[in-house]
Structure formats: structure tokens, C-alpha cells
PDB file of N, CA and C in Angstrom:
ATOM      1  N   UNK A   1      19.907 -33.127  -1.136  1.00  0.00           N
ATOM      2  CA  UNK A   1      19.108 -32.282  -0.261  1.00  0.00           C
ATOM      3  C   UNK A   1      18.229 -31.398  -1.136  1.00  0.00           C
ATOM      4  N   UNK A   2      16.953 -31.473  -0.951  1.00  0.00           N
ATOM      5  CA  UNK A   2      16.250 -30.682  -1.907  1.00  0.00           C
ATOM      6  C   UNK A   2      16.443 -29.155  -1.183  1.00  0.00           C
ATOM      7  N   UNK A   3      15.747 -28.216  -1.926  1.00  0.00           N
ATOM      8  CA  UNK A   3      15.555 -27.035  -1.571  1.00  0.00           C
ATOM      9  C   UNK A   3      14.139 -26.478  -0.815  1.00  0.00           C
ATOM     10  N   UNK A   4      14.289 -25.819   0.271  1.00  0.00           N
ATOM     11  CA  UNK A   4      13.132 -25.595   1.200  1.00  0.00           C
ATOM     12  C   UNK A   4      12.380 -24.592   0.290  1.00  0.00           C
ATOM     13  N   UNK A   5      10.957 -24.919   0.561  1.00  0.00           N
ATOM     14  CA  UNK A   5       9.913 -24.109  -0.601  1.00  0.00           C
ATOM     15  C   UNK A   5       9.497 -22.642   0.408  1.00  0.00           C
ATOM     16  N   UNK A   6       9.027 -21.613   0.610  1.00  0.00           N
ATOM     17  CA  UNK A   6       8.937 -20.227   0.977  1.00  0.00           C
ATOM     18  C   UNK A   6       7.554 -20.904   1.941  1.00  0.00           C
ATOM     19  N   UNK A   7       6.881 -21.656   2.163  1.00  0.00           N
ATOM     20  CA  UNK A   7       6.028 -21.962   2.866  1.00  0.00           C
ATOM     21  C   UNK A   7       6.581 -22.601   4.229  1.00  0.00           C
ATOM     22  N   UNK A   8       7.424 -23.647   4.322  1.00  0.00           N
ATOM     23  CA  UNK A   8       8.159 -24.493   4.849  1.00  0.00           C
ATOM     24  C   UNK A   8       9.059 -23.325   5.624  1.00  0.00           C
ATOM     25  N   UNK A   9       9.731 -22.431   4.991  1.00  0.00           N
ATOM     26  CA  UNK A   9      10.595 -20.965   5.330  1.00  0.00           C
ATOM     27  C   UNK A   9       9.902 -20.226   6.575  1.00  0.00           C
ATOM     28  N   UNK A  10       8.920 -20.180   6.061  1.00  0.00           N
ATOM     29  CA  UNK A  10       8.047 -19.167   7.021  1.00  0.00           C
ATOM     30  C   UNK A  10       7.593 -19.656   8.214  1.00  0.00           C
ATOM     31  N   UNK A  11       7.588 -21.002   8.416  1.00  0.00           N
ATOM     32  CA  UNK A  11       7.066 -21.934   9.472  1.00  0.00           C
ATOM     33  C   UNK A  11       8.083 -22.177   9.781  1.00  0.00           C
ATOM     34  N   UNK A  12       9.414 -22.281   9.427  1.00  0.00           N
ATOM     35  CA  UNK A  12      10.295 -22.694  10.354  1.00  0.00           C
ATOM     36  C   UNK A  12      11.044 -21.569  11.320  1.00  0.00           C
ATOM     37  N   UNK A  13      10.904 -20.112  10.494  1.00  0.00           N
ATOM     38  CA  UNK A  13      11.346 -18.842  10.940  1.00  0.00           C
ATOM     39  C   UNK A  13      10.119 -18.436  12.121  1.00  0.00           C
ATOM     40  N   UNK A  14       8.990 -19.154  11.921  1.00  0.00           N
ATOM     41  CA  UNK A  14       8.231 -18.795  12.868  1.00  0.00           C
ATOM     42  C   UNK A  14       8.275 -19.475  13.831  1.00  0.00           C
ATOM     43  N   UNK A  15       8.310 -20.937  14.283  1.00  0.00           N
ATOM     44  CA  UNK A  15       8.613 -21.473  14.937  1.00  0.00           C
ATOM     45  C   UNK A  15      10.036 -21.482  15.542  1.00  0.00           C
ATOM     46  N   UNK A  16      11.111 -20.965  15.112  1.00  0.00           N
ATOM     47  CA  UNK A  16      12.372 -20.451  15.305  1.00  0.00           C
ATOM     48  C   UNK A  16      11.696 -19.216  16.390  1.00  0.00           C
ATOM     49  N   UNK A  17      10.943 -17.918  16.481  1.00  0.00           N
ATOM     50  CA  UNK A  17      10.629 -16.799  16.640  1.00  0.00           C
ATOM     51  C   UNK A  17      10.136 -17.268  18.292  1.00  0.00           C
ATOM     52  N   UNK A  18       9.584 -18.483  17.804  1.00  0.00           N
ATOM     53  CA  UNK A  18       8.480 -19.303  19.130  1.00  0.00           C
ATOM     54  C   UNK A  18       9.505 -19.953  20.223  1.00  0.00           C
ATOM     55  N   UNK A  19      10.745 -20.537  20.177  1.00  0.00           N
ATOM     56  CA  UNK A  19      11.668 -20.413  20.732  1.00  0.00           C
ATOM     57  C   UNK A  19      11.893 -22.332  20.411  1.00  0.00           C
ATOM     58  N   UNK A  20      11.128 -22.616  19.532  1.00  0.00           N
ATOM     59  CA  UNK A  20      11.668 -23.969  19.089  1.00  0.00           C
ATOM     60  C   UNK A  20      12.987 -24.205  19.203  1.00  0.00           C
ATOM     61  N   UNK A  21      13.690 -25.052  18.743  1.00  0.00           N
ATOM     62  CA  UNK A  21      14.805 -25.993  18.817  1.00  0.00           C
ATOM     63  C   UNK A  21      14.736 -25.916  17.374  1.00  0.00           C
ATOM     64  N   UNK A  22      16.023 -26.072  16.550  1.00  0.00           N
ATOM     65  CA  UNK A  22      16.192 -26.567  15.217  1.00  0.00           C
ATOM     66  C   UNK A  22      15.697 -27.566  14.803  1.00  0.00           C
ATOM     67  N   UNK A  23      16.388 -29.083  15.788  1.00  0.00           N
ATOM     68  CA  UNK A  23      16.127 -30.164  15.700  1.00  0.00           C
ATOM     69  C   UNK A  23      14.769 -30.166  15.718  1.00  0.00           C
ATOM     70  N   UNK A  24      13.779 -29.860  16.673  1.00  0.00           N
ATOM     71  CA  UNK A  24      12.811 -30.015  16.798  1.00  0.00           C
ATOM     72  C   UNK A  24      11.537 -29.756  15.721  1.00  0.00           C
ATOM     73  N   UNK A  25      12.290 -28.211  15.238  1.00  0.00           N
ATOM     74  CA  UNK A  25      11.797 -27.741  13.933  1.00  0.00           C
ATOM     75  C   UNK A  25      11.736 -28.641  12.622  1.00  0.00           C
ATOM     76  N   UNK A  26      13.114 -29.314  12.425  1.00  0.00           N
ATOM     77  CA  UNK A  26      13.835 -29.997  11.507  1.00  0.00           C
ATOM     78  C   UNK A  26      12.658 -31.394  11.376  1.00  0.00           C
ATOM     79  N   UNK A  27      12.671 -31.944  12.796  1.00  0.00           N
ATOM     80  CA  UNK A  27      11.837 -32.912  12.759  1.00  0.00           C
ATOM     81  C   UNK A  27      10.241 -32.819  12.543  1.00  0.00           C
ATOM     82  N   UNK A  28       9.590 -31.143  12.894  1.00  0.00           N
ATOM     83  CA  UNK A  28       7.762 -30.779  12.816  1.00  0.00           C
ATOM     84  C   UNK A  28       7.948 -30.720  10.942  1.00  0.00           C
ATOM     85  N   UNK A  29       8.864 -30.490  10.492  1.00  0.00           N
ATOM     86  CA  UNK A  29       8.740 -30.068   8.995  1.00  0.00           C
ATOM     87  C   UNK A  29       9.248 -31.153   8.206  1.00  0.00           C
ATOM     88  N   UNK A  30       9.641 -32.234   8.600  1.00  0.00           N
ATOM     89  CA  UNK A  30      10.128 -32.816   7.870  1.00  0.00           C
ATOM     90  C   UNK A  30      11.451 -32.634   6.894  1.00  0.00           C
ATOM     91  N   UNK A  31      12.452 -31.571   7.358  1.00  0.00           N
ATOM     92  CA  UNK A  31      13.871 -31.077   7.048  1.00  0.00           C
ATOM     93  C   UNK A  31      14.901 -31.674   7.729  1.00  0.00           C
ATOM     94  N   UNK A  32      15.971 -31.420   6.750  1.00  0.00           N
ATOM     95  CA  UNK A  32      17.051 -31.344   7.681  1.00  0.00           C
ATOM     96  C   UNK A  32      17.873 -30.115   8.238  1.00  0.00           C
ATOM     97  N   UNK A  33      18.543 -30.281   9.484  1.00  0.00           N
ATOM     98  CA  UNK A  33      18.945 -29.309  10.691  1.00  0.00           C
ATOM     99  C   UNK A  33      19.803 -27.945   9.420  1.00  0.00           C
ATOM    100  N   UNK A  34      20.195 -28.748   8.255  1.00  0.00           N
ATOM    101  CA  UNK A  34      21.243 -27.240   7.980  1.00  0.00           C
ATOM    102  C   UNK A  34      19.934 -26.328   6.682  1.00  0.00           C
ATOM    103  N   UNK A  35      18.933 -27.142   6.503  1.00  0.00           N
ATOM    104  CA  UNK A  35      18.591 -26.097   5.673  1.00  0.00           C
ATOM    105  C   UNK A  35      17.636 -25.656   6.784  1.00  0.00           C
ATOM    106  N   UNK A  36      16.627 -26.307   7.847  1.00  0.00           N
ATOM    107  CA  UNK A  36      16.584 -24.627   9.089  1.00  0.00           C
ATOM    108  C   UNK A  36      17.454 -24.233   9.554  1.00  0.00           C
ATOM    109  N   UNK A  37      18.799 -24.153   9.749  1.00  0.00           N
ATOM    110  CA  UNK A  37      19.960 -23.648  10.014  1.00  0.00           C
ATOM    111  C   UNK A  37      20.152 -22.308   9.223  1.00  0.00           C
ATOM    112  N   UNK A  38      20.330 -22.692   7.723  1.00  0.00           N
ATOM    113  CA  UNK A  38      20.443 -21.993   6.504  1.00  0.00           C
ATOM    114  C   UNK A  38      18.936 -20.526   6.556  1.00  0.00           C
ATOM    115  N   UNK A  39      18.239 -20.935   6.653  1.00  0.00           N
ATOM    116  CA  UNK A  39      16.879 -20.554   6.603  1.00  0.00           C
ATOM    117  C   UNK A  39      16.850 -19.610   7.723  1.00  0.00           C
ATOM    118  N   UNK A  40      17.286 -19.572   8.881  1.00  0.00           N
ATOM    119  CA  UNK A  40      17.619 -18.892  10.265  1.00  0.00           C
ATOM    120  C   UNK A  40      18.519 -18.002   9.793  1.00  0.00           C
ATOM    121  N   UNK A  41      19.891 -18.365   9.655  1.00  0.00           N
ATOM    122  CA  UNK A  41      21.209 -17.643   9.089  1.00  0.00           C
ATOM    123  C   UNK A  41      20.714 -16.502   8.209  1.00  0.00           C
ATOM    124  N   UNK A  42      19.969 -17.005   7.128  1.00  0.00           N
ATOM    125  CA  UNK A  42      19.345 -15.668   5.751  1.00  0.00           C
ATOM    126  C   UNK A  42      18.641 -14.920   6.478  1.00  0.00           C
ATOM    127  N   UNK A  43      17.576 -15.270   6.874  1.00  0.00           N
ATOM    128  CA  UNK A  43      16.574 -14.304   7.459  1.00  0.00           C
ATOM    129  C   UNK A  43      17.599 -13.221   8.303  1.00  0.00           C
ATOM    130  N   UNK A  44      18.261 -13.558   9.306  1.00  0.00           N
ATOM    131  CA  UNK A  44      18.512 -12.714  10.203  1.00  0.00           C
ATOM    132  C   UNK A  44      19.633 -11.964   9.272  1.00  0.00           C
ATOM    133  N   UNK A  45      20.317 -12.268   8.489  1.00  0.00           N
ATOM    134  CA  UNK A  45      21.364 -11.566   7.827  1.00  0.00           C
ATOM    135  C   UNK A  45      20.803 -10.303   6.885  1.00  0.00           C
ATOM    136  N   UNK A  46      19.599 -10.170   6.445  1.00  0.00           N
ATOM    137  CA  UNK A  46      18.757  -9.566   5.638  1.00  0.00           C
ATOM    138  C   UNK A  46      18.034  -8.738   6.781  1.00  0.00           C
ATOM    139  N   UNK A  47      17.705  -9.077   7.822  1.00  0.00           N
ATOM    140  CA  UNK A  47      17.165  -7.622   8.586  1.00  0.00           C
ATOM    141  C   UNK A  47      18.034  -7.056   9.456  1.00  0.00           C
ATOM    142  N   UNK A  48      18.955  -7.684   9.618  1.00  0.00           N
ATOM    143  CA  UNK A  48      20.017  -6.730  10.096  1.00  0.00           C
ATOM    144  C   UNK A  48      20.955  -5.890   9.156  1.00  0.00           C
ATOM    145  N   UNK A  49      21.075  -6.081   8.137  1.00  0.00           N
ATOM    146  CA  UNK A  49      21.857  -4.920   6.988  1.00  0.00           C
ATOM    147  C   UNK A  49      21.346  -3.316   7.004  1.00  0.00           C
ATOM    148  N   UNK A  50      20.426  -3.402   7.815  1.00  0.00           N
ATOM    149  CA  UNK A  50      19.968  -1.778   8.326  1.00  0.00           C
ATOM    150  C   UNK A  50      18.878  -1.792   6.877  1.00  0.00           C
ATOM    151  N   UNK A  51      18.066  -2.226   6.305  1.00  0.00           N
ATOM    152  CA  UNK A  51      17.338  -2.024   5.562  1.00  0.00           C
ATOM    153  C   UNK A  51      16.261  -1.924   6.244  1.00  0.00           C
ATOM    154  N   UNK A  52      15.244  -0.774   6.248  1.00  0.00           N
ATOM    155  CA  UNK A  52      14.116  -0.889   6.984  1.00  0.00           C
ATOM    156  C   UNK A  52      12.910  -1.273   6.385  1.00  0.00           C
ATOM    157  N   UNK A  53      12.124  -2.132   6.445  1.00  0.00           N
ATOM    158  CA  UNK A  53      10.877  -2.099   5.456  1.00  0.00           C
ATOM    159  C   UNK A  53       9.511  -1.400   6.448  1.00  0.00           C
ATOM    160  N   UNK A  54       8.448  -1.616   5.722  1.00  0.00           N
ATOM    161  CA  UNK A  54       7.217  -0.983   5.789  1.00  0.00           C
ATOM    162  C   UNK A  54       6.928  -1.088   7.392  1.00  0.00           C
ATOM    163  N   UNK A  55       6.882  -1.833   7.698  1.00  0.00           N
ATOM    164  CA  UNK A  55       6.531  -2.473   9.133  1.00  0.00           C
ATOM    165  C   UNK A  55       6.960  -2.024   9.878  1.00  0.00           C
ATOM    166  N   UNK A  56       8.498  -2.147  10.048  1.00  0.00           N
ATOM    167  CA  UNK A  56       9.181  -1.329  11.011  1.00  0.00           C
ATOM    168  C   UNK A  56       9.184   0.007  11.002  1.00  0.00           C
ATOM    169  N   UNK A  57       8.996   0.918  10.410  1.00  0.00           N
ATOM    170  CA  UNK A  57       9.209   2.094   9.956  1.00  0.00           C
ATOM    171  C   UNK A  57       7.977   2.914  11.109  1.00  0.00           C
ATOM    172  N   UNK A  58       7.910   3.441  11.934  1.00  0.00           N
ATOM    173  CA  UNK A  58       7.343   4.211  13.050  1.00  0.00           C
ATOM    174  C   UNK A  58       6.833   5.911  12.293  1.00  0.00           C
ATOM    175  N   UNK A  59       6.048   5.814  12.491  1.00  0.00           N
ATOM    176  CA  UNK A  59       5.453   7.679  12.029  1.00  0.00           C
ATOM    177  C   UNK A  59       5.872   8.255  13.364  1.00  0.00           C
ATOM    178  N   UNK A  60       6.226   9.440  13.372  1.00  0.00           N
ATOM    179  CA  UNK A  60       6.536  10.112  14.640  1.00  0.00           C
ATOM    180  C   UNK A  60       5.077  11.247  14.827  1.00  0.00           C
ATOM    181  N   UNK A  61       4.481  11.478  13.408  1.00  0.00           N
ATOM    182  CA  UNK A  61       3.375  12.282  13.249  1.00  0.00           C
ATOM    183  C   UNK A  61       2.434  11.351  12.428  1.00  0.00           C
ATOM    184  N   UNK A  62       1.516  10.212  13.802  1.00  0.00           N
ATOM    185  CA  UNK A  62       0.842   9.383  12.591  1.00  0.00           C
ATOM    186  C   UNK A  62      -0.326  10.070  12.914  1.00  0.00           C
ATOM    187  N   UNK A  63      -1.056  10.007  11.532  1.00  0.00           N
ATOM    188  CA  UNK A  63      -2.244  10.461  10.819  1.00  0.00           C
ATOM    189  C   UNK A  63      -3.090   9.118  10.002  1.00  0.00           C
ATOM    190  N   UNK A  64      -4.703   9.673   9.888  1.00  0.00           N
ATOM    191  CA  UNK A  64      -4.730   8.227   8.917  1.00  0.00           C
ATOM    192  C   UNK A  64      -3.879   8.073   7.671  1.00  0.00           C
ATOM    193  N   UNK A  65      -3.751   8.624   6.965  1.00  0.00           N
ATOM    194  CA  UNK A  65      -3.127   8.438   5.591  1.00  0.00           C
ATOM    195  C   UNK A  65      -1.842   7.901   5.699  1.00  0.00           C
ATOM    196  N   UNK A  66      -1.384   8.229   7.007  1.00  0.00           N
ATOM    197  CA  UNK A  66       0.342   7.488   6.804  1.00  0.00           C
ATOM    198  C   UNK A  66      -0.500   5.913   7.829  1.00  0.00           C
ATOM    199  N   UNK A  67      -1.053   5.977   8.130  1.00  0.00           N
ATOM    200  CA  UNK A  67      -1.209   4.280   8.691  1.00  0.00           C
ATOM    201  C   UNK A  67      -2.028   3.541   7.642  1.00  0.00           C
ATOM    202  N   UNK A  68      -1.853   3.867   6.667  1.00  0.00           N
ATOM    203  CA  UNK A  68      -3.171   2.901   5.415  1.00  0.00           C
ATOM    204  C   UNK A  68      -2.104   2.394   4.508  1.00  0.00           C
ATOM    205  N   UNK A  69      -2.431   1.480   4.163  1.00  0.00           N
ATOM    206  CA  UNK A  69      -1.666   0.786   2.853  1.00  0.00           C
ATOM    207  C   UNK A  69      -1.816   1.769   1.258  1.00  0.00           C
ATOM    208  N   UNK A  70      -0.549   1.556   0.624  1.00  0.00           N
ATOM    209  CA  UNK A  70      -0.917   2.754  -0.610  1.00  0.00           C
ATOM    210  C   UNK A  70      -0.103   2.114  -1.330  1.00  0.00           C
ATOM    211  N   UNK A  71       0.657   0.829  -1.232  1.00  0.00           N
ATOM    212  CA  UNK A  71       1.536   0.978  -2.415  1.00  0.00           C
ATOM    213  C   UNK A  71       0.736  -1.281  -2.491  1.00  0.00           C
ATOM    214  N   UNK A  72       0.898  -1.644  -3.781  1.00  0.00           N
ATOM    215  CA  UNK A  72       0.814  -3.331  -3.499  1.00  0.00           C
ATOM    216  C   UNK A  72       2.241  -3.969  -3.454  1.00  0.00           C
ATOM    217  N   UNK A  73       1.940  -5.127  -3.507  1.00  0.00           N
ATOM    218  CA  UNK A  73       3.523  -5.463  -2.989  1.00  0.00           C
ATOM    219  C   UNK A  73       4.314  -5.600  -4.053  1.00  0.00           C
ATOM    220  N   UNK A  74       4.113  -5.394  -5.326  1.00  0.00           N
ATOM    221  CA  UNK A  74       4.986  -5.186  -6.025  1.00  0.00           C
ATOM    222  C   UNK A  74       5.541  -3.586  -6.266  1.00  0.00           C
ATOM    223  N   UNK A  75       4.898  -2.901  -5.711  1.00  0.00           N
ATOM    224  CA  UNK A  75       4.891  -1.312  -5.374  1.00  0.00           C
ATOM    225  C   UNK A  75       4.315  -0.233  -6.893  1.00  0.00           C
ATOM    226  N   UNK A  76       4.037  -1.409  -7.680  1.00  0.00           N
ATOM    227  CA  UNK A  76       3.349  -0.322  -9.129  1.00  0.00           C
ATOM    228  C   UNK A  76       2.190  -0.022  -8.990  1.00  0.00           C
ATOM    229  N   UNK A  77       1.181   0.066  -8.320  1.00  0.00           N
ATOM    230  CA  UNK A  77      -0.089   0.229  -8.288  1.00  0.00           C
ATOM    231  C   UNK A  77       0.064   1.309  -6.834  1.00  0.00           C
ATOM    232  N   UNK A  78      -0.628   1.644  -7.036  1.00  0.00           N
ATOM    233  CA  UNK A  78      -0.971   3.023  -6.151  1.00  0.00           C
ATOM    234  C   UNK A  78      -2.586   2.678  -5.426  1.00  0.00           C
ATOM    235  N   UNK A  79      -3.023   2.209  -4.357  1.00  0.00           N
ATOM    236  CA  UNK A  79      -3.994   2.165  -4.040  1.00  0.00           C
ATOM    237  C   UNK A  79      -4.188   2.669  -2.229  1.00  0.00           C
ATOM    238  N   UNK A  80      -5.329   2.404  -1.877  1.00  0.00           N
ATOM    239  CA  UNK A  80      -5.603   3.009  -0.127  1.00  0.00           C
ATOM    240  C   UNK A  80      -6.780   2.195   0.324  1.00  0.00           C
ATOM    241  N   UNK A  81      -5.836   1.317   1.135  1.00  0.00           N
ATOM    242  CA  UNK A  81      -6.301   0.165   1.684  1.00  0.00           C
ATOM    243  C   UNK A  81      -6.308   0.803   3.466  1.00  0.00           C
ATOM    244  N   UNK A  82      -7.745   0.672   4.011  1.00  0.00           N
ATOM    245  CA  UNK A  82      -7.783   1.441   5.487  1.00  0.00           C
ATOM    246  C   UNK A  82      -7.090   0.169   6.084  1.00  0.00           C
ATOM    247  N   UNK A  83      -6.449   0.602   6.832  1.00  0.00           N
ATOM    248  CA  UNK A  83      -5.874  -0.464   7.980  1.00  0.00           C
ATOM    249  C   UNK A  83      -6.569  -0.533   9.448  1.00  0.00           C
ATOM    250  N   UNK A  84      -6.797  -1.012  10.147  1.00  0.00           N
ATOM    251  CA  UNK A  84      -7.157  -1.199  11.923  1.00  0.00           C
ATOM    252  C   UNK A  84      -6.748   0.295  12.127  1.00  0.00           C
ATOM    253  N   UNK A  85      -5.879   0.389  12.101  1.00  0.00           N
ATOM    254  CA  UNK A  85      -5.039   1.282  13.579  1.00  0.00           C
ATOM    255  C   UNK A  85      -5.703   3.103  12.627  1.00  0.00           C
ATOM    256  N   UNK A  86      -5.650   3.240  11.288  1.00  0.00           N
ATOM    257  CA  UNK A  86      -6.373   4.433  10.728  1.00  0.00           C
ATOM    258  C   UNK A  86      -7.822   4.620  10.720  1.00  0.00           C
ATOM    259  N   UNK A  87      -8.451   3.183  10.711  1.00  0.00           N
ATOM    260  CA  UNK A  87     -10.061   3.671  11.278  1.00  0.00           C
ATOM    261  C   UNK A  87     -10.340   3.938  12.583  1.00  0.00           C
ATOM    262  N   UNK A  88      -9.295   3.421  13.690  1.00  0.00           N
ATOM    263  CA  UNK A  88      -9.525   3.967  14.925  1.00  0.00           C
ATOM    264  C   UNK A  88      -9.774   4.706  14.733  1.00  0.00           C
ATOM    265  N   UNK A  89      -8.229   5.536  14.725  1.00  0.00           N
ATOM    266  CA  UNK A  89      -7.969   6.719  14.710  1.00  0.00           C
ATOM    267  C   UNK A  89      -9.020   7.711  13.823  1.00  0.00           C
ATOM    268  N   UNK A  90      -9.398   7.581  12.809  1.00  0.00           N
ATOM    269  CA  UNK A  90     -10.605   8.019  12.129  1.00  0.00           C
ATOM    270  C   UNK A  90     -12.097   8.302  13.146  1.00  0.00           C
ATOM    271  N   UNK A  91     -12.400   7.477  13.668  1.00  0.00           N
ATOM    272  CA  UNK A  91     -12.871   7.096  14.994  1.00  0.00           C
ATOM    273  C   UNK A  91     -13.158   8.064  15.592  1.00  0.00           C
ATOM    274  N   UNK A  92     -11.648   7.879  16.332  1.00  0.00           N
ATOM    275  CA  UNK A  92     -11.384   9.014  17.617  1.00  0.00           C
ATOM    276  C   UNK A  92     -11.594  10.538  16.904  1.00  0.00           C
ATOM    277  N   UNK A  93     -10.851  11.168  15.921  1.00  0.00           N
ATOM    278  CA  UNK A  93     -10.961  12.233  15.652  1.00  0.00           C
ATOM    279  C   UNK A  93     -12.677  12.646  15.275  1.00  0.00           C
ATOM    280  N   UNK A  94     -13.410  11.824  14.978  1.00  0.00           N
ATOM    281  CA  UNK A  94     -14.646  12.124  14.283  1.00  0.00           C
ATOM    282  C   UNK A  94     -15.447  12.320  15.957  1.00  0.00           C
ATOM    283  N   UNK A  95     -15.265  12.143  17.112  1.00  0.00           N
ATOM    284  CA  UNK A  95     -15.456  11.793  17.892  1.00  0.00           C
ATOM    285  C   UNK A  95     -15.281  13.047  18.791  1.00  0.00           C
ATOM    286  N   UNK A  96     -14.222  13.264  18.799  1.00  0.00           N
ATOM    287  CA  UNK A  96     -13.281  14.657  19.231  1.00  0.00           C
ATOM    288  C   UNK A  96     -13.925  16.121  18.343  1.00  0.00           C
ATOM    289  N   UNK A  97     -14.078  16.220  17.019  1.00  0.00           N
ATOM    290  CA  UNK A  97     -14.912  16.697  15.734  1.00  0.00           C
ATOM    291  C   UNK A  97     -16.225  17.191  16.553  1.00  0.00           C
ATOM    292  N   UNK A  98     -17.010  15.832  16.342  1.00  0.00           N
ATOM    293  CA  UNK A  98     -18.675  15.872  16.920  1.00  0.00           C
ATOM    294  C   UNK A  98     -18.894  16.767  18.366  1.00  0.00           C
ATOM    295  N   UNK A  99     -17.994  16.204  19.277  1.00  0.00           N
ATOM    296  CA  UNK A  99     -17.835  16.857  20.725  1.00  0.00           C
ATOM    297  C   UNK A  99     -17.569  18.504  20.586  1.00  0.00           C
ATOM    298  N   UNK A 100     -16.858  19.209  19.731  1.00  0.00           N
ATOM    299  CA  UNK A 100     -16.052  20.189  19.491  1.00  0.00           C
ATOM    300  C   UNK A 100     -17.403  21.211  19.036  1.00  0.00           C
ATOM    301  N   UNK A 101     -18.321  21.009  17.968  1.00  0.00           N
ATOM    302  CA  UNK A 101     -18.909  21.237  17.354  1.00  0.00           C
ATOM    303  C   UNK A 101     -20.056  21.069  17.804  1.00  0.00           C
ATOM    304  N   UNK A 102     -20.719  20.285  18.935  1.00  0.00           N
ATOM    305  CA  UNK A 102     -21.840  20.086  20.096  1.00  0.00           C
ATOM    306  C   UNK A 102     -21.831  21.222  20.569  1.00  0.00           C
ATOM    307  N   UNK A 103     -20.604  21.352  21.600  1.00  0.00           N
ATOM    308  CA  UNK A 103     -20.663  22.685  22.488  1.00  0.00           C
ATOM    309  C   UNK A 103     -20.690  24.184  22.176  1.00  0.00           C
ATOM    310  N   UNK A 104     -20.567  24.444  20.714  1.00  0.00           N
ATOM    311  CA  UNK A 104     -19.774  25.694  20.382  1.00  0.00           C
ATOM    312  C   UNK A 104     -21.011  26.330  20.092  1.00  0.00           C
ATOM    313  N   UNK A 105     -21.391  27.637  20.657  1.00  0.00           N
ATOM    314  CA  UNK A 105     -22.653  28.089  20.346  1.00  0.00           C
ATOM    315  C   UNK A 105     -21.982  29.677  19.052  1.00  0.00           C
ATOM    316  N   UNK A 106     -23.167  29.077  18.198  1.00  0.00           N
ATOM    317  CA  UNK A 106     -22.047  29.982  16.765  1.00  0.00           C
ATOM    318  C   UNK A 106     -23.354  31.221  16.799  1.00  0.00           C
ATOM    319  N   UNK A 107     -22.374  32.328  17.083  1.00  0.00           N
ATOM    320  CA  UNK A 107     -23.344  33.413  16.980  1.00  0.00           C
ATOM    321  C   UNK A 107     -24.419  33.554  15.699  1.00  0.00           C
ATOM    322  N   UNK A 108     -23.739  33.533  14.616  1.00  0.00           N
ATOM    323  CA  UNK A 108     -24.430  33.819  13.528  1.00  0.00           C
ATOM    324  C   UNK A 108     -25.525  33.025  13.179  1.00  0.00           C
ATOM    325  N   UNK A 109     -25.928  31.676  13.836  1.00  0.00           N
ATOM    326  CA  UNK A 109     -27.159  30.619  14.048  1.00  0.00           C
ATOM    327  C   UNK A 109     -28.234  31.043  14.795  1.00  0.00           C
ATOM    328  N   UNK A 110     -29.435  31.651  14.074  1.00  0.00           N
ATOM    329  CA  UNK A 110     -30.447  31.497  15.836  1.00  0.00           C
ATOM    330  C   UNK A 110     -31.136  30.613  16.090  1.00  0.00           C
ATOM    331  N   UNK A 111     -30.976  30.016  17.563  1.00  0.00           N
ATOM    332  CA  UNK A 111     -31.317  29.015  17.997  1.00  0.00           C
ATOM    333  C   UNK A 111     -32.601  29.718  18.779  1.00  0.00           C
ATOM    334  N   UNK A 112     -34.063  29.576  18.648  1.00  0.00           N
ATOM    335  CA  UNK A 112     -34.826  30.392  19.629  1.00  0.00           C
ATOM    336  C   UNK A 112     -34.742  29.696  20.928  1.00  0.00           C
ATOM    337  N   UNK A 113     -33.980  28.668  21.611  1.00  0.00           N
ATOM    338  CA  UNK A 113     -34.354  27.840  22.578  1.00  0.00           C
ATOM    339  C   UNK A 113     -33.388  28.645  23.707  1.00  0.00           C
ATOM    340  N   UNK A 114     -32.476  29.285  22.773  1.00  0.00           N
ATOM    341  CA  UNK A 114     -31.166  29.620  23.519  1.00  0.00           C
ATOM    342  C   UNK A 114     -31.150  31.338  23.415  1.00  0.00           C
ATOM    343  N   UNK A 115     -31.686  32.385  22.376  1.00  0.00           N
ATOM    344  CA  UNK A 115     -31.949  33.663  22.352  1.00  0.00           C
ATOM    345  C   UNK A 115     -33.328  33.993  22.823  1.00  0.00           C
ATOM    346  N   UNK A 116     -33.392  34.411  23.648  1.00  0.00           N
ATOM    347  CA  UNK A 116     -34.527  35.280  24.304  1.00  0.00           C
ATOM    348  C   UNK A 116     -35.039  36.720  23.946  1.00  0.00           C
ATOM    349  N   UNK A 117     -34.807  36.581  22.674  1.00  0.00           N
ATOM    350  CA  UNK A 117     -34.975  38.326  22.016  1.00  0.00           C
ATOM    351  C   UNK A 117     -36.561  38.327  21.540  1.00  0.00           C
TER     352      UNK A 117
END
């Protein structure tokens, strides 16, 4: 029995996710039933040990900086990668900002359109 390569892994855990059949899996990949068996068994044994990774991990106070990527995946490099969900949000606040700063009539500005002196 050879050994399943990390490509083959990921397609069978995904198709596992999709509500495939083993067999069925066993047969789209060209495997046999115990190494997607095996392959099912690891995965789930590894996210259930209570280890949380990046993904799962919920901000209770999200901001952009906690929704951006900062670490690479080997975690030695330090970088800030914008993600979807922090340029929204970037977005919205710049948005909320502009609106805030429209309405506010700042005494110390003279506007002649608005002082009649």
C-alpha cells in the first residue's frame, strides 16, 4: 500500500466534508478504503485535541489589524497582508469618518456661506 501524498489528503477530507462515501471517495481517487479511512481518523483526531488554530480563533473586539494576516506560515516573518473582511471594514469606518466630519460645523473655520457677520 503506498502512502497517500498531502494533495490526494485534502481531496479526500474534502470530499469526506461534502458528505461522500469512503468507498466512493476511495474509488474518485484512486485509493484504498483504509488509507481514506486513516486520512479521516487523523484529521479529526488533530482538531479535536482542543488546539485552536488561526481560523477558528473569533476576535470578540475585531478591528482591521486583528483581521489581516501578520505572521507566514512558517510564522518567522512578520508581514500585513489586508484580508476581505479588514478592507470592508476599513470601508465602513472611512465611511462613518467622512459622514462624521461632513456635518460638524467647527467653530474655529470661517465658512462665509454659513457666517453672516
Amino acid at each position: 500500500m503506498s502512502r497517500i501524498n498531502r494533495t490526494q489528503k485534502y481531496a479526500a477530507l474534502w470530499l469526506y466534508s461534502q458528505g461522500w462515501t469512503v468507498t466512493k471517495i476511495a474509488s474518485e481517487l484512486e485509493l484504498t478504503d483504509n488509507q481514506i479511512k486513516n486520512a479521516v481518523k487523523n484529521s479529526q483526531r488533530t482538531t479535536d485535541d482542543g488546539i485552536k488554530t488561526k481560523s477558528s480563533v473569533v476576535s470578540k473586539n475585531p478591528n482591521s489589524k486583528n483581521l489581516m494576516i501578520t505572521e507566514t506560515q512558517s510564522g518567522k516573518k512578520h508581514v500585513a497582508i489586508m484580508t476581505k473582511a479588514a478592507s470592508e471594514m476599513n470601508d465602513e469606518n472611512s465611511k462613518k469618518d467622512k459622514q462624521n466630519t461632513k456635518n460638524k460645523s467647527l467653530p474655529y473655520i470661517y465658512n462665509p456661506l454659513t457666517n453672516n457677520e
